[in-house]
PDB file of N, CA and C in Angstrom:
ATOM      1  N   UNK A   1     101.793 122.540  67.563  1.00  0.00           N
ATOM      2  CA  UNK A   1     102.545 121.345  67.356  1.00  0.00           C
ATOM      3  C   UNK A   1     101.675 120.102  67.438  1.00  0.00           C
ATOM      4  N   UNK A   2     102.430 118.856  66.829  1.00  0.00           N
ATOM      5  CA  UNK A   2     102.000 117.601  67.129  1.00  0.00           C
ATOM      6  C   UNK A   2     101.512 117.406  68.272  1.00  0.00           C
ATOM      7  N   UNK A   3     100.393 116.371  68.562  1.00  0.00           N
ATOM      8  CA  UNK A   3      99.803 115.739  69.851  1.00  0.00           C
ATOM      9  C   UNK A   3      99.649 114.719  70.211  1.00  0.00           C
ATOM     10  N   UNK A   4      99.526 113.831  71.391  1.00  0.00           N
ATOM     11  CA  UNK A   4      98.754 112.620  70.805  1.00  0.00           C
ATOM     12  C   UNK A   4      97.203 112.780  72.168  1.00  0.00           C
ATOM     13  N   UNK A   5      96.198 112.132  71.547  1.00  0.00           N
ATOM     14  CA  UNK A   5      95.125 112.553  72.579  1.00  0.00           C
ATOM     15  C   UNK A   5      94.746 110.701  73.323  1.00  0.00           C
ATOM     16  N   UNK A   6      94.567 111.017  74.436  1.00  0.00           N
ATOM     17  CA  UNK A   6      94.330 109.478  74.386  1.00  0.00           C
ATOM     18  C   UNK A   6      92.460 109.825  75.343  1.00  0.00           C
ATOM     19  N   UNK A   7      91.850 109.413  74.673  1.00  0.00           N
ATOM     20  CA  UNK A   7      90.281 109.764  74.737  1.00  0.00           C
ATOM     21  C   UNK A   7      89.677 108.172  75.540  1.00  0.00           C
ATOM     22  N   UNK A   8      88.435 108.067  76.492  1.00  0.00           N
ATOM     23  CA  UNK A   8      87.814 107.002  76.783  1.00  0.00           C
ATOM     24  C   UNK A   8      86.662 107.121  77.556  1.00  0.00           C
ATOM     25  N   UNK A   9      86.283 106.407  77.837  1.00  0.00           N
ATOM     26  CA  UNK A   9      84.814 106.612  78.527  1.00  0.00           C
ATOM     27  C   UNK A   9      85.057 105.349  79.672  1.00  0.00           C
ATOM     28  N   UNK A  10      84.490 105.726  80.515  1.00  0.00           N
ATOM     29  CA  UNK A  10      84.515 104.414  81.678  1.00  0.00           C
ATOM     30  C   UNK A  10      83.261 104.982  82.366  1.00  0.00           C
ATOM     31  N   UNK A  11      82.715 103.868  82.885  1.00  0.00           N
ATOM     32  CA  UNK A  11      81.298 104.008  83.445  1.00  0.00           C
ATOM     33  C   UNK A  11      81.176 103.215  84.919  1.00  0.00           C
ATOM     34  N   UNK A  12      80.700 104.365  86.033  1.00  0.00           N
ATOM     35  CA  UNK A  12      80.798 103.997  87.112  1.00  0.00           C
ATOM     36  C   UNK A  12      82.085 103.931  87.570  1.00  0.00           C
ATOM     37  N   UNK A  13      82.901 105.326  87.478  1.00  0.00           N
ATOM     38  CA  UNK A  13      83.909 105.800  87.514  1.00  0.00           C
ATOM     39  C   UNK A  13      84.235 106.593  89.155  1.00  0.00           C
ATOM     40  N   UNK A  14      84.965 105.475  89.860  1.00  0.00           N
ATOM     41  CA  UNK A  14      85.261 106.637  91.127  1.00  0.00           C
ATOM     42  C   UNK A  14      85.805 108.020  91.041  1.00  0.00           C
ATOM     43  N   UNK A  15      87.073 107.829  90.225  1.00  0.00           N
ATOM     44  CA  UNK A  15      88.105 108.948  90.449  1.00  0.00           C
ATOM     45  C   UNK A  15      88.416 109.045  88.939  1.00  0.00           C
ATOM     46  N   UNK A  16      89.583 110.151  88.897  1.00  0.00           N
ATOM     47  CA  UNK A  16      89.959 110.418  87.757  1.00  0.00           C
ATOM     48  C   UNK A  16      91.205 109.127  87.298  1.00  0.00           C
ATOM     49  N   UNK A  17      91.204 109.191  86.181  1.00  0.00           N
ATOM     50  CA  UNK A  17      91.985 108.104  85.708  1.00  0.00           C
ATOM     51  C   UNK A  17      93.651 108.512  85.800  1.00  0.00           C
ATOM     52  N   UNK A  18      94.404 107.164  86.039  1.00  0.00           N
ATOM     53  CA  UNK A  18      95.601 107.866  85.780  1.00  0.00           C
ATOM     54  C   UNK A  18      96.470 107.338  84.618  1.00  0.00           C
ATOM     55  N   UNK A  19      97.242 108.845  83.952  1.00  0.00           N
ATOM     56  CA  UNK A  19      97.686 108.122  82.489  1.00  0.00           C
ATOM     57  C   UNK A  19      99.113 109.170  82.498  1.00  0.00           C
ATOM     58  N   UNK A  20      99.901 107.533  81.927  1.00  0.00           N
ATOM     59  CA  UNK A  20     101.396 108.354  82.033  1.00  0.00           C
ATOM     60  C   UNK A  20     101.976 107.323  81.550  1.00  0.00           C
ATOM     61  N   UNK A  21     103.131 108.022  80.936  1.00  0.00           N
ATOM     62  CA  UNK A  21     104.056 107.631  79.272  1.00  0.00           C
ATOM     63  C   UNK A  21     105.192 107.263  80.058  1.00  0.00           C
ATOM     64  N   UNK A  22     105.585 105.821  79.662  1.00  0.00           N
ATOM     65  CA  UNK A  22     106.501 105.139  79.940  1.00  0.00           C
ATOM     66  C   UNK A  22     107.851 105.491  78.653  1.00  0.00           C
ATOM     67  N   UNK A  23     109.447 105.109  79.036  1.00  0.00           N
ATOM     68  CA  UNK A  23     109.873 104.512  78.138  1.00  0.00           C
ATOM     69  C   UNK A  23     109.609 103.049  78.201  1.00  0.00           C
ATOM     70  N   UNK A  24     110.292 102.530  77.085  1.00  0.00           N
ATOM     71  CA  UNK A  24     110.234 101.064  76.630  1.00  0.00           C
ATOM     72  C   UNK A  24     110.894 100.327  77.933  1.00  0.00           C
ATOM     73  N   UNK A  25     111.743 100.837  78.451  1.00  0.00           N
ATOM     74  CA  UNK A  25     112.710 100.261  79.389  1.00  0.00           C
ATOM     75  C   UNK A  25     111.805 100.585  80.859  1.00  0.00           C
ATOM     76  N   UNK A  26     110.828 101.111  80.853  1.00  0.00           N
ATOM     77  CA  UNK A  26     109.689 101.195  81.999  1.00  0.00           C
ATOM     78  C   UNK A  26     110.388 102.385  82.924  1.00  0.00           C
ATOM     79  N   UNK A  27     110.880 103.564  82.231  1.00  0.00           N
ATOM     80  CA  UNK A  27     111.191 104.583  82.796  1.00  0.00           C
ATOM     81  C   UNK A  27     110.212 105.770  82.924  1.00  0.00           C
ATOM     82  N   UNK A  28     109.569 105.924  83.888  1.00  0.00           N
ATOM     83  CA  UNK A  28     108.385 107.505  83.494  1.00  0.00           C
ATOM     84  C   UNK A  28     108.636 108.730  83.301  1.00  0.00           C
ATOM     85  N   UNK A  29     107.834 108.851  82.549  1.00  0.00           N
ATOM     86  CA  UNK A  29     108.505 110.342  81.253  1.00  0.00           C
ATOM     87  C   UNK A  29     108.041 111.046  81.784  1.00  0.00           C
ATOM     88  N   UNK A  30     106.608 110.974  81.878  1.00  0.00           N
ATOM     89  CA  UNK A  30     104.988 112.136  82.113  1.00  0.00           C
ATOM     90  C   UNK A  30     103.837 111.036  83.152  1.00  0.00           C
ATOM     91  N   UNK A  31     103.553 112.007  83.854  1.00  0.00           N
ATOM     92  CA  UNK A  31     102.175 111.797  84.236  1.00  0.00           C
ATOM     93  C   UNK A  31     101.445 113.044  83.623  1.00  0.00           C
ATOM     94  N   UNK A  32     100.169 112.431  82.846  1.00  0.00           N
ATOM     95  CA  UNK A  32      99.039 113.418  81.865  1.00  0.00           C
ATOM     96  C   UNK A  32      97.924 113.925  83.064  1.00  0.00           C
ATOM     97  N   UNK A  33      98.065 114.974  82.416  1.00  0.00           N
ATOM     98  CA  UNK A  33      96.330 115.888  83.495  1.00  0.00           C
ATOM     99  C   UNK A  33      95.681 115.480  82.462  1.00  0.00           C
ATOM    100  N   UNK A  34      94.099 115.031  82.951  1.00  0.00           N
ATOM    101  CA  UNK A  34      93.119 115.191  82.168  1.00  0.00           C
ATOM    102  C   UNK A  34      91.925 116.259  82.155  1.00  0.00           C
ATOM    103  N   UNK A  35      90.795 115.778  81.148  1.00  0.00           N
ATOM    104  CA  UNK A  35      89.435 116.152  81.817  1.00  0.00           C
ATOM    105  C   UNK A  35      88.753 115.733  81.182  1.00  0.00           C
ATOM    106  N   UNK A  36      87.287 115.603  82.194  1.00  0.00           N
ATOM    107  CA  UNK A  36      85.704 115.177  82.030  1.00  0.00           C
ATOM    108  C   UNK A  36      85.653 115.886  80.516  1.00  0.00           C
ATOM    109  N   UNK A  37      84.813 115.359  79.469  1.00  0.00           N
ATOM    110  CA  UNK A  37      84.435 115.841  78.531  1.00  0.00           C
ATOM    111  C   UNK A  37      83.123 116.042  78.607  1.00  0.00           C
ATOM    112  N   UNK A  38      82.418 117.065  77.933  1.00  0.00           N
ATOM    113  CA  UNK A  38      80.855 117.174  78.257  1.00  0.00           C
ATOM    114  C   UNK A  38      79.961 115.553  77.530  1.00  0.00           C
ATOM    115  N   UNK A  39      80.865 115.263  77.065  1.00  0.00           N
ATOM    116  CA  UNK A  39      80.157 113.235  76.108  1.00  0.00           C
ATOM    117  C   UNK A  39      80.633 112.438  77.268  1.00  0.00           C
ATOM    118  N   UNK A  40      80.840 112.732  78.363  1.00  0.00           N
ATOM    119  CA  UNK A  40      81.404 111.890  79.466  1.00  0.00           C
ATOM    120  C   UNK A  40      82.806 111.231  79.175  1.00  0.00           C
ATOM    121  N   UNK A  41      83.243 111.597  78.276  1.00  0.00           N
ATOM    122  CA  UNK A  41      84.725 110.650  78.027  1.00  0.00           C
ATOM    123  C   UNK A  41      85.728 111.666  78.947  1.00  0.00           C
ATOM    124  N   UNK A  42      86.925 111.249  78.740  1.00  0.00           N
ATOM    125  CA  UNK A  42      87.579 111.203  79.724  1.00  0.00           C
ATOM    126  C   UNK A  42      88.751 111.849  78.426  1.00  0.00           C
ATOM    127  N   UNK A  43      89.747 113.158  78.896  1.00  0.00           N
ATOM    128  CA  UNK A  43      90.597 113.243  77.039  1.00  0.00           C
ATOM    129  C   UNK A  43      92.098 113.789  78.147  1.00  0.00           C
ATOM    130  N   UNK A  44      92.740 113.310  77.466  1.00  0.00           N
ATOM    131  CA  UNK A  44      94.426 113.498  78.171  1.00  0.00           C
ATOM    132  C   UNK A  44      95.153 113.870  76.519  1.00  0.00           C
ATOM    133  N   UNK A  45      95.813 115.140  77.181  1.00  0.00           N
ATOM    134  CA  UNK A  45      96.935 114.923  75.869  1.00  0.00           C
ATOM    135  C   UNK A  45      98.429 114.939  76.269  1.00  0.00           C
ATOM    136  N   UNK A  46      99.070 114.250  75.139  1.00  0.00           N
ATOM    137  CA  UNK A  46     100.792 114.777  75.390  1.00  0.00           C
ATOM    138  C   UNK A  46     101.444 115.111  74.287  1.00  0.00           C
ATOM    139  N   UNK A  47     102.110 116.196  74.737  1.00  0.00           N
ATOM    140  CA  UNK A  47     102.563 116.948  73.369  1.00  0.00           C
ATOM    141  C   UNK A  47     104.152 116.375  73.465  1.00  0.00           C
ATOM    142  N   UNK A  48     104.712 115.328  73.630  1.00  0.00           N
ATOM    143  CA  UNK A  48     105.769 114.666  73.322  1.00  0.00           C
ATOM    144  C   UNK A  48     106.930 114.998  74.027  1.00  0.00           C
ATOM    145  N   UNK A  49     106.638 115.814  75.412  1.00  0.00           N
ATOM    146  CA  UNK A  49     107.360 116.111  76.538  1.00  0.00           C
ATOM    147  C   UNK A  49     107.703 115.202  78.095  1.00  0.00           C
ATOM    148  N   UNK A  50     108.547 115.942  78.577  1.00  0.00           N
ATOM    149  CA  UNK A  50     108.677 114.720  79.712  1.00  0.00           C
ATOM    150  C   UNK A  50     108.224 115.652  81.173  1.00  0.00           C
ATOM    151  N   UNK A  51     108.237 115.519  82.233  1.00  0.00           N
ATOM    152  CA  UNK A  51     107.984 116.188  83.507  1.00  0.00           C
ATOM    153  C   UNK A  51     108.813 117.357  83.453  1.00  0.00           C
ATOM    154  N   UNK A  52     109.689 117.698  82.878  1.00  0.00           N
ATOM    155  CA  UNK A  52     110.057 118.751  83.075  1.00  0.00           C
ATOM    156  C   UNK A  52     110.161 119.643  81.811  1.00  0.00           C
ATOM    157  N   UNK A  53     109.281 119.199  80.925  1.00  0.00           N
ATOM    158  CA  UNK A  53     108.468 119.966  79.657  1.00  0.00           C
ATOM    159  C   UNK A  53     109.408 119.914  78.538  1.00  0.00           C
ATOM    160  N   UNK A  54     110.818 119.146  78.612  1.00  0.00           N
ATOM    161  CA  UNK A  54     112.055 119.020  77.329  1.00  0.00           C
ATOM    162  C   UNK A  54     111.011 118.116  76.636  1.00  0.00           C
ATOM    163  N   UNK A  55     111.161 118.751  75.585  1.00  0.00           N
ATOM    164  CA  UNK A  55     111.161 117.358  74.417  1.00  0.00           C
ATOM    165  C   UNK A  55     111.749 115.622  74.550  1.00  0.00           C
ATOM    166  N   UNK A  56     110.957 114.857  73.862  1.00  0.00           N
ATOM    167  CA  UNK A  56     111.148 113.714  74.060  1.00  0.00           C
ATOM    168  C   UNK A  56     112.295 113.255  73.063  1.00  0.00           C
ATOM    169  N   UNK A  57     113.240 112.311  73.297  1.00  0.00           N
ATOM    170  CA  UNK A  57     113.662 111.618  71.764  1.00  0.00           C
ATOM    171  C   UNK A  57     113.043 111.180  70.723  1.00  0.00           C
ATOM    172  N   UNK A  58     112.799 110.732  69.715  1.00  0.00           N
ATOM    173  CA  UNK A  58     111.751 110.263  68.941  1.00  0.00           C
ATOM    174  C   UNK A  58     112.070 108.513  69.365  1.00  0.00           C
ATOM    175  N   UNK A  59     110.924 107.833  68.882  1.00  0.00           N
ATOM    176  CA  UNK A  59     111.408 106.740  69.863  1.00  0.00           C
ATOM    177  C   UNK A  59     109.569 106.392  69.983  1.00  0.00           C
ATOM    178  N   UNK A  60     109.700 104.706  70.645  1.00  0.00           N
ATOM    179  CA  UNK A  60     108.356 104.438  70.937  1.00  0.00           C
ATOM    180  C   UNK A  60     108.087 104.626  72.565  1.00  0.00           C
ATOM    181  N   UNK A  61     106.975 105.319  72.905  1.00  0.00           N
ATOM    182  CA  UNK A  61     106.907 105.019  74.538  1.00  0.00           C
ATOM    183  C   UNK A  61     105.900 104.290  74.961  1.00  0.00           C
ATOM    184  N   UNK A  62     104.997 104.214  76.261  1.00  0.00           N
ATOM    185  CA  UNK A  62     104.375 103.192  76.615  1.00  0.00           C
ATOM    186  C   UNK A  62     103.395 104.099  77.065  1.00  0.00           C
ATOM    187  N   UNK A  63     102.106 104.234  76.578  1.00  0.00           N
ATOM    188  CA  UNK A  63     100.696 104.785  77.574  1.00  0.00           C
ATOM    189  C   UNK A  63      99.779 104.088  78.351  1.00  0.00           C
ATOM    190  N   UNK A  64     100.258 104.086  79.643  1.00  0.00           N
ATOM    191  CA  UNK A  64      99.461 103.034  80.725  1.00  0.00           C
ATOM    192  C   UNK A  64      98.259 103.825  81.232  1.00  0.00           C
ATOM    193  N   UNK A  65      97.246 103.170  80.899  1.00  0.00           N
ATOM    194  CA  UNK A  65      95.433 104.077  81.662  1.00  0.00           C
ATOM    195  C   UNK A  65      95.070 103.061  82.150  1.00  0.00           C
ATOM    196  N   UNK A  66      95.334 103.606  83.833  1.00  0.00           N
ATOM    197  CA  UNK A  66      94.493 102.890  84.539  1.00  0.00           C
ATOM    198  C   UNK A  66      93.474 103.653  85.408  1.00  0.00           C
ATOM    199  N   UNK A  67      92.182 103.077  85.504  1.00  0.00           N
ATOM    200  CA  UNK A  67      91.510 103.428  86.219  1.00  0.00           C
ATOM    201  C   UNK A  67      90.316 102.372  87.361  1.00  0.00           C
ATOM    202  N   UNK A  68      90.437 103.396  88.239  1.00  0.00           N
ATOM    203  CA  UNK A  68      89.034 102.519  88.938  1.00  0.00           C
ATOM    204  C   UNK A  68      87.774 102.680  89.261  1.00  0.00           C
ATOM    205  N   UNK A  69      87.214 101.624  89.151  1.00  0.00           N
ATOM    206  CA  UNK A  69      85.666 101.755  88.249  1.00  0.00           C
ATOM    207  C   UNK A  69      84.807 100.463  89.740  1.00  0.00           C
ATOM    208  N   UNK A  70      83.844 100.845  89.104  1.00  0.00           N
ATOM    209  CA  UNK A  70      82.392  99.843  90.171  1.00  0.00           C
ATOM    210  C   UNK A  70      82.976  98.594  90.059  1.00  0.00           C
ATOM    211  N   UNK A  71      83.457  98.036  88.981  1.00  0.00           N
ATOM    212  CA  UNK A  71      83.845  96.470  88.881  1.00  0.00           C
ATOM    213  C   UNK A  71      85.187  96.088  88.972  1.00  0.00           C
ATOM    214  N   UNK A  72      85.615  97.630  89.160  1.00  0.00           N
ATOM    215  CA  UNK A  72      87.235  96.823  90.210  1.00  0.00           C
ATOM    216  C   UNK A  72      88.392  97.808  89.301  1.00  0.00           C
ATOM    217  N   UNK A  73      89.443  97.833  89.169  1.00  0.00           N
ATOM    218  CA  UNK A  73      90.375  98.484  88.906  1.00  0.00           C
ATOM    219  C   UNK A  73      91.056  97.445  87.303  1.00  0.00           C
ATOM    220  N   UNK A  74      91.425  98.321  86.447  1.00  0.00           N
ATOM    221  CA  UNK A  74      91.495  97.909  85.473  1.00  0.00           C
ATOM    222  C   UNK A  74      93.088  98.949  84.654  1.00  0.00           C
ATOM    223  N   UNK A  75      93.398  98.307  83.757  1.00  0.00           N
ATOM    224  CA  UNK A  75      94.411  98.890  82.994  1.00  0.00           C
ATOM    225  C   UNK A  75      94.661  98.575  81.570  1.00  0.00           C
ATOM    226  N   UNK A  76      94.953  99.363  80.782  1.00  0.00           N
ATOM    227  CA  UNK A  76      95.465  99.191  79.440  1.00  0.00           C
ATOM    228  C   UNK A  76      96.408 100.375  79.065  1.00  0.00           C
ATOM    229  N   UNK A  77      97.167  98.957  77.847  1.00  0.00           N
ATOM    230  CA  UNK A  77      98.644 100.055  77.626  1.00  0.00           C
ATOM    231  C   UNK A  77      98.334 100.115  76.217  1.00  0.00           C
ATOM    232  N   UNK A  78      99.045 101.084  75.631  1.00  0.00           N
ATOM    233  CA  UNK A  78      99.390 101.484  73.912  1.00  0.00           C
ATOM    234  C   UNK A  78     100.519 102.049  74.106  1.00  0.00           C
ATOM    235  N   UNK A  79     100.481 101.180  72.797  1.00  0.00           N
ATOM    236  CA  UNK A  79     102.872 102.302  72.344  1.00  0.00           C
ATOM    237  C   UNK A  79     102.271 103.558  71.350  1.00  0.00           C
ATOM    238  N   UNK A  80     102.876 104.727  71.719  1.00  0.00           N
ATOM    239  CA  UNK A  80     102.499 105.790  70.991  1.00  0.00           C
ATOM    240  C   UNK A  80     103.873 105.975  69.954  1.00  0.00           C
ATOM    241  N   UNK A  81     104.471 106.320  69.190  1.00  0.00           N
ATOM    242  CA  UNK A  81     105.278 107.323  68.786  1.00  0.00           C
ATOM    243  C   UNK A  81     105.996 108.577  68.395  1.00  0.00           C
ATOM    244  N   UNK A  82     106.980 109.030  68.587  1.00  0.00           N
ATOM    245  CA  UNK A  82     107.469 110.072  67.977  1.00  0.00           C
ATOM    246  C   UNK A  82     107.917 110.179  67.414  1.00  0.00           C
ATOM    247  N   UNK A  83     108.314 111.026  66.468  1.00  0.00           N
ATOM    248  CA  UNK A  83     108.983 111.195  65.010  1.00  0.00           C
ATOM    249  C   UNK A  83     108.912 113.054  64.726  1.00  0.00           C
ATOM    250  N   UNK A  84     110.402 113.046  64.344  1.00  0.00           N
ATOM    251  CA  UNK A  84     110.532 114.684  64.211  1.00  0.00           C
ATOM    252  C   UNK A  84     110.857 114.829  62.469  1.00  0.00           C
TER     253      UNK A  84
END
């Protein structure tokens, strides 16, 4: 099936990053497992499920990655979509 991958690199990286799909209305769907890539990036996927693995509505959601790094703690969001 469909995916979406959300891929990054951060440098001088304490911990693992954390990344998890909002609705629009700031409801949490998923928290994503990741992993180290051997290129040092960092790769999370979601296959359009929620914490308890149902399918999502189709609909826009919210991907918040935050992580903390040598120069302090940082965040960025993207709207992903679904469509069946």
């Amino acid at each position: 099936g469909d995916a979406a991958e959300i891929r990054f690199h951060v440098f001088f990286f304490y911990d693992t990053a954390k990344v998890q799909i909002y609705t629009l209305d700031g409801r949490l769907v998923r928290t994503l497992e990741g992993q180290r890539q051997p290129d040092q990036s960092y790769l999370y996927i979601w296959t359009g499920q929620d914490q308890d693995e149902r399918v999502v509505p189709p609909g826009s959601y919210l991907c918040r990655v935050e992580v903390e790094a040598q120069a302090g703690a940082a965040s960025q969001h993207r709207i992903i979509s679904v469509a069946y």
